[in-house]
Each structure stands twice: as structure tokens, then as C-alpha cells.
C-alpha atoms as a PDB file:
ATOM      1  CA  UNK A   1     121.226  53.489  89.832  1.00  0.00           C
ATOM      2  CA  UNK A   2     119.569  51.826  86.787  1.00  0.00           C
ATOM      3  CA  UNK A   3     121.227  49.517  85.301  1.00  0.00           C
ATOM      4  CA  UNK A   4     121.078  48.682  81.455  1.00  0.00           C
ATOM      5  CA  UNK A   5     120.991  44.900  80.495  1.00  0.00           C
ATOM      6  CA  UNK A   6     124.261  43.243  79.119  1.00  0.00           C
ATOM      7  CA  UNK A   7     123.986  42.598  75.400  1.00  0.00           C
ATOM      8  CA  UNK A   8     125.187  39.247  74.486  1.00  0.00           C
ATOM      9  CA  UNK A   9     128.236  40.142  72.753  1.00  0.00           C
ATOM     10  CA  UNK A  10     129.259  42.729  76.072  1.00  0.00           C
ATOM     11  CA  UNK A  11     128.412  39.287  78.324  1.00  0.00           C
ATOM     12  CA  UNK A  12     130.914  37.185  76.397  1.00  0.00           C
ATOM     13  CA  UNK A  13     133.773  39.763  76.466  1.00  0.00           C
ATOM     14  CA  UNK A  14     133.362  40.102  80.080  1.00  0.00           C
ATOM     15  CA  UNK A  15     133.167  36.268  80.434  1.00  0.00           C
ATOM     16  CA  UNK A  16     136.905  35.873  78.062  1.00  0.00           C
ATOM     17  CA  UNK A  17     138.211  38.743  80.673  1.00  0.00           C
ATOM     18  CA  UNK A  18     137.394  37.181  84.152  1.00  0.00           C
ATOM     19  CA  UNK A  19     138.876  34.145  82.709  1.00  0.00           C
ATOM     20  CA  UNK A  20     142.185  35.567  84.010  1.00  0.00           C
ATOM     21  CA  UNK A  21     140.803  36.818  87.140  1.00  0.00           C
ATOM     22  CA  UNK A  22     141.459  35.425  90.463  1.00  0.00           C
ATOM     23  CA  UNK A  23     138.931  35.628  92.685  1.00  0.00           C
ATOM     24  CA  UNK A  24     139.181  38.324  95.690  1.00  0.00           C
ATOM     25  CA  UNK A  25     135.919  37.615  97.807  1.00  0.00           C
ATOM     26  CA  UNK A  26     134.859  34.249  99.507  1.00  0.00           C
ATOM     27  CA  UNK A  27     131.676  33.615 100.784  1.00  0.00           C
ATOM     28  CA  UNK A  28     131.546  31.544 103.311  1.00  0.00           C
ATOM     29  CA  UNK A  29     129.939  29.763 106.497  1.00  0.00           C
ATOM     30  CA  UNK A  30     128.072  33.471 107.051  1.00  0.00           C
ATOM     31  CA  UNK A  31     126.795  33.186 104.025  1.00  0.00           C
ATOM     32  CA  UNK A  32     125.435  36.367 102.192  1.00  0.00           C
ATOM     33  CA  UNK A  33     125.593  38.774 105.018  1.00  0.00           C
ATOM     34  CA  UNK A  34     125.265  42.832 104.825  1.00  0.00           C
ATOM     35  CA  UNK A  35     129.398  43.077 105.440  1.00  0.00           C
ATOM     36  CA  UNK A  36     129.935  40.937 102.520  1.00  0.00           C
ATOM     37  CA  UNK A  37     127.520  43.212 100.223  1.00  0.00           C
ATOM     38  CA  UNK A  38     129.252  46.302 101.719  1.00  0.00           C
ATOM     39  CA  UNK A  39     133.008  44.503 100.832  1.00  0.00           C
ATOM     40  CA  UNK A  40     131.564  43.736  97.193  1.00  0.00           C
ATOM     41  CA  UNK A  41     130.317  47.527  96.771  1.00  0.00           C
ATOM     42  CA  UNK A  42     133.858  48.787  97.978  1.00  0.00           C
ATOM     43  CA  UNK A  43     135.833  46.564  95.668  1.00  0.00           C
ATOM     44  CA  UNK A  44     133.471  47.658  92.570  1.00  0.00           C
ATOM     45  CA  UNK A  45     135.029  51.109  93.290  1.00  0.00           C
ATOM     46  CA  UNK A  46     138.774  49.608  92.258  1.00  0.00           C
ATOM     47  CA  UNK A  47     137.339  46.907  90.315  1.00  0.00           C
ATOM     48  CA  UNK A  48     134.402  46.483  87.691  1.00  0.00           C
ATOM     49  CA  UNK A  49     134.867  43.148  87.226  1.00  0.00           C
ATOM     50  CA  UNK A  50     134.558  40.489  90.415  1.00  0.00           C
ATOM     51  CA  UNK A  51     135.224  36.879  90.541  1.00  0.00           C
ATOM     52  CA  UNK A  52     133.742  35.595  94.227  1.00  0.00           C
ATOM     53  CA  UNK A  53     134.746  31.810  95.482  1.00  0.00           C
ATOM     54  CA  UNK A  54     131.544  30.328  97.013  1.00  0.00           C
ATOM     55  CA  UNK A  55     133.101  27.560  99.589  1.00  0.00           C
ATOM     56  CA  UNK A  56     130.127  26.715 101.625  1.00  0.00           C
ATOM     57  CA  UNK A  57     127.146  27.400  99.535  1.00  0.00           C
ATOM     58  CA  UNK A  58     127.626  25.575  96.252  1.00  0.00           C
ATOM     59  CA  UNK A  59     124.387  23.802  96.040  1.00  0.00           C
ATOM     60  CA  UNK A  60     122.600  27.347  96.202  1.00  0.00           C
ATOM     61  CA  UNK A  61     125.158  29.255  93.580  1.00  0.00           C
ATOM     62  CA  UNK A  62     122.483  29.835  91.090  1.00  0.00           C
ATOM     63  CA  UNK A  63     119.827  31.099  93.261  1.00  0.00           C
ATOM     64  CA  UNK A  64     123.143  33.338  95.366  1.00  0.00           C
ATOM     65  CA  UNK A  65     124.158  34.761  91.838  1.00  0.00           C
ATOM     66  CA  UNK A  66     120.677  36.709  91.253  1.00  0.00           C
ATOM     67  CA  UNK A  67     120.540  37.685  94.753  1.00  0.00           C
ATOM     68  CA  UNK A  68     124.302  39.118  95.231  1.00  0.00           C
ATOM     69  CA  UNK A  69     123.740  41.183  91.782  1.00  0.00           C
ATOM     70  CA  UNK A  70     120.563  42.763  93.190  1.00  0.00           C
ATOM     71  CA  UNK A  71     122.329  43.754  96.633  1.00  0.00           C
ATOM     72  CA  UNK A  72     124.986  45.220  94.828  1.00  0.00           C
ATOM     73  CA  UNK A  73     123.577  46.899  91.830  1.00  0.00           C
ATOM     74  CA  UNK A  74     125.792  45.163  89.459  1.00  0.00           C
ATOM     75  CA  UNK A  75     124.722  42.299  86.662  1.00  0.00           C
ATOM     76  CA  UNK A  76     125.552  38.621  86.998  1.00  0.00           C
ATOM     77  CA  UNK A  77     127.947  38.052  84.312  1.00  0.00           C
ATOM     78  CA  UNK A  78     127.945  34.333  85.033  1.00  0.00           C
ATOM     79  CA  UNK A  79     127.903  31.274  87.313  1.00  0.00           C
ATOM     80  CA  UNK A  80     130.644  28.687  86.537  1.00  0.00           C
ATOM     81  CA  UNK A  81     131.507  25.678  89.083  1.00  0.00           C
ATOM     82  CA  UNK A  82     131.718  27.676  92.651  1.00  0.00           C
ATOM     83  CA  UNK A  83     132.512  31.036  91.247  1.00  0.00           C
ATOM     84  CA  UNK A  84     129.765  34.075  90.415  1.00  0.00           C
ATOM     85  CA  UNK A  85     131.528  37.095  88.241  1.00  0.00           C
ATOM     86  CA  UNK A  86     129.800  40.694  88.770  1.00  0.00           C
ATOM     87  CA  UNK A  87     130.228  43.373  87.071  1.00  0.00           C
ATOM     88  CA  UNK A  88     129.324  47.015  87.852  1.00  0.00           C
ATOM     89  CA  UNK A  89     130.601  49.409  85.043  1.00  0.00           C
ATOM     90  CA  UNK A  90     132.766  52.745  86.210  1.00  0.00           C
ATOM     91  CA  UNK A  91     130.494  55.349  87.071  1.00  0.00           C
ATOM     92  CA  UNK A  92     130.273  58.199  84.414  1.00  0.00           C
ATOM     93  CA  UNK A  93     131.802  60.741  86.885  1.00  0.00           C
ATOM     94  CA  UNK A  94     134.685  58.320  87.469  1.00  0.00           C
ATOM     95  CA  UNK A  95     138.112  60.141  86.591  1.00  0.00           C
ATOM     96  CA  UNK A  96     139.498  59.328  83.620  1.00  0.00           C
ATOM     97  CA  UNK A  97     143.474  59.869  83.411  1.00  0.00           C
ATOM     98  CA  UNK A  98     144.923  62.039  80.729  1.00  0.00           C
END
């Protein structure tokens, strides 16, 4: 799956919406570990927009941001304090309700 970049203006809408976001992932004393990819990937399929807690790690957020993004297919939407936002747009199949 190729994925286009983010324009600025998509970026700063996504930014304003996981504002109100809590965030449903943690990574922790495992660090980034093939079940936490694999828990990322199945929330993008109820989810396109992520907010994951980094409790151990925060020294290394900016270099973890990049690297989660590439293991999940998804863009880094931003790194602010201990929390990285994905996002993984709907795939083009996806059902869309009447």
C-alpha cells in the first residue's frame, strides 16, 4: 500500500481532530515490539486516527514516531509531549453506509 503524503492543510485538520482523542495504545517497557505493530494495524481497521501514550520511551519519541508509521503503513501526523498520532485513511473498498 502506497501511501500519498499529507498536504499541510490535511496535517492540521487531523492535528485539531486528535485534539479530542484519548489515547488507546501505550507503549511501554517492551518497547516497539511486533504485537504492538499488529494491535496498531487492528485498531486502524475501527479507527483512522490513533493517539499512542509513550510511558517508557520519551527520550526516543521522535526517532519511535518515524519508525511506528513505517511498520504500520500509516503517516505520522505528529509528535506532541509523550504522544505520536497516526493516521491510516479507510481503505477505498471500506463500506460506506447508506
Amino acid at each position: 500500500m502506497t501511501l500519498t503524503p499529507l498536504t499541510a492543510a490535511e496535517r492540521r485538520r487531523l492535528k485539531g481532530q486528535a485534539q479530542k482523542l484519548k489515547a488507546l495504545l501505550k507503549l511501554g517497557k517492551q518497547g516497539l515490539t511486533p504485537a504492538l505493530t499488529s494491535s496498531i494495524i487492528q485498531t486502524f481497521a475501527h479507527h483512522p486516527l490513533l493517539k499512542i501514550r509513550l510511558d517508557d520511551f520519551k527520550e526516543e519519541r521522535k526517532e519511535l514516531g518515524p519508525k511506528l508509521a513505517e511498520a504500520t503503513g500509516s503517516h505520522l501526523v505528529t509528535v506532541i509531549g509523550s504522544v505520536i498520532v497516526l493516521y491510516r485513511p479507510p481503505p477505498a473498498d471500506a463500506a460506506k453506509p447508506d
